[in-house]
Protein backbone atom coordinates (compact mmCIF):
# COMPACT_ATOMS: atom_id res chain seq x y z
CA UNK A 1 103.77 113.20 102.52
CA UNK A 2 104.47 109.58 102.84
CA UNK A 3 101.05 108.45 102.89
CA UNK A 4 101.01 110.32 99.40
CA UNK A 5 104.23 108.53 97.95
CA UNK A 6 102.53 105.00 99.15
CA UNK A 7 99.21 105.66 97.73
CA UNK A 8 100.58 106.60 94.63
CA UNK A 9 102.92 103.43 94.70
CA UNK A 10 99.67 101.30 94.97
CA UNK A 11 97.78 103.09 92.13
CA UNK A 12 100.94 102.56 89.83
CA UNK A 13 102.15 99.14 91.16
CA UNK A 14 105.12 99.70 91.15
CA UNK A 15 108.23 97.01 92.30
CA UNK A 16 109.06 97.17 95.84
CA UNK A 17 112.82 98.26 94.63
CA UNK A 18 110.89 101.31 93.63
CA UNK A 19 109.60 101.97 97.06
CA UNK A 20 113.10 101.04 98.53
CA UNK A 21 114.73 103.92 96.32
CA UNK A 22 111.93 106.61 97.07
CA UNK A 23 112.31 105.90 100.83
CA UNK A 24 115.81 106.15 100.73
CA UNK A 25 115.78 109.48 98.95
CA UNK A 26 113.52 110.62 101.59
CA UNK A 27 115.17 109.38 104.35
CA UNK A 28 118.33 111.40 103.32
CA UNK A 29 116.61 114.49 102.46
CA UNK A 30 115.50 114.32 106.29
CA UNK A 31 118.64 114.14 107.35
């Protein structure tokens, strides 16, 4: 699932901010 979320993140280049905030949304969904 995370492989999917960074390839996408390349394809759209998208601000590492961006990443930060998806990652954190993930990370508490885990939890």
């Amino acid at each position: 699932y995370l492989s999917s979320i960074l390839v996408r993140i390349q394809n759209t280049g998208a601000s590492p901010v961006t990443l930060s905030q998806l990652f954190a949304k993930y990370s508490i969904k885990e939890q």
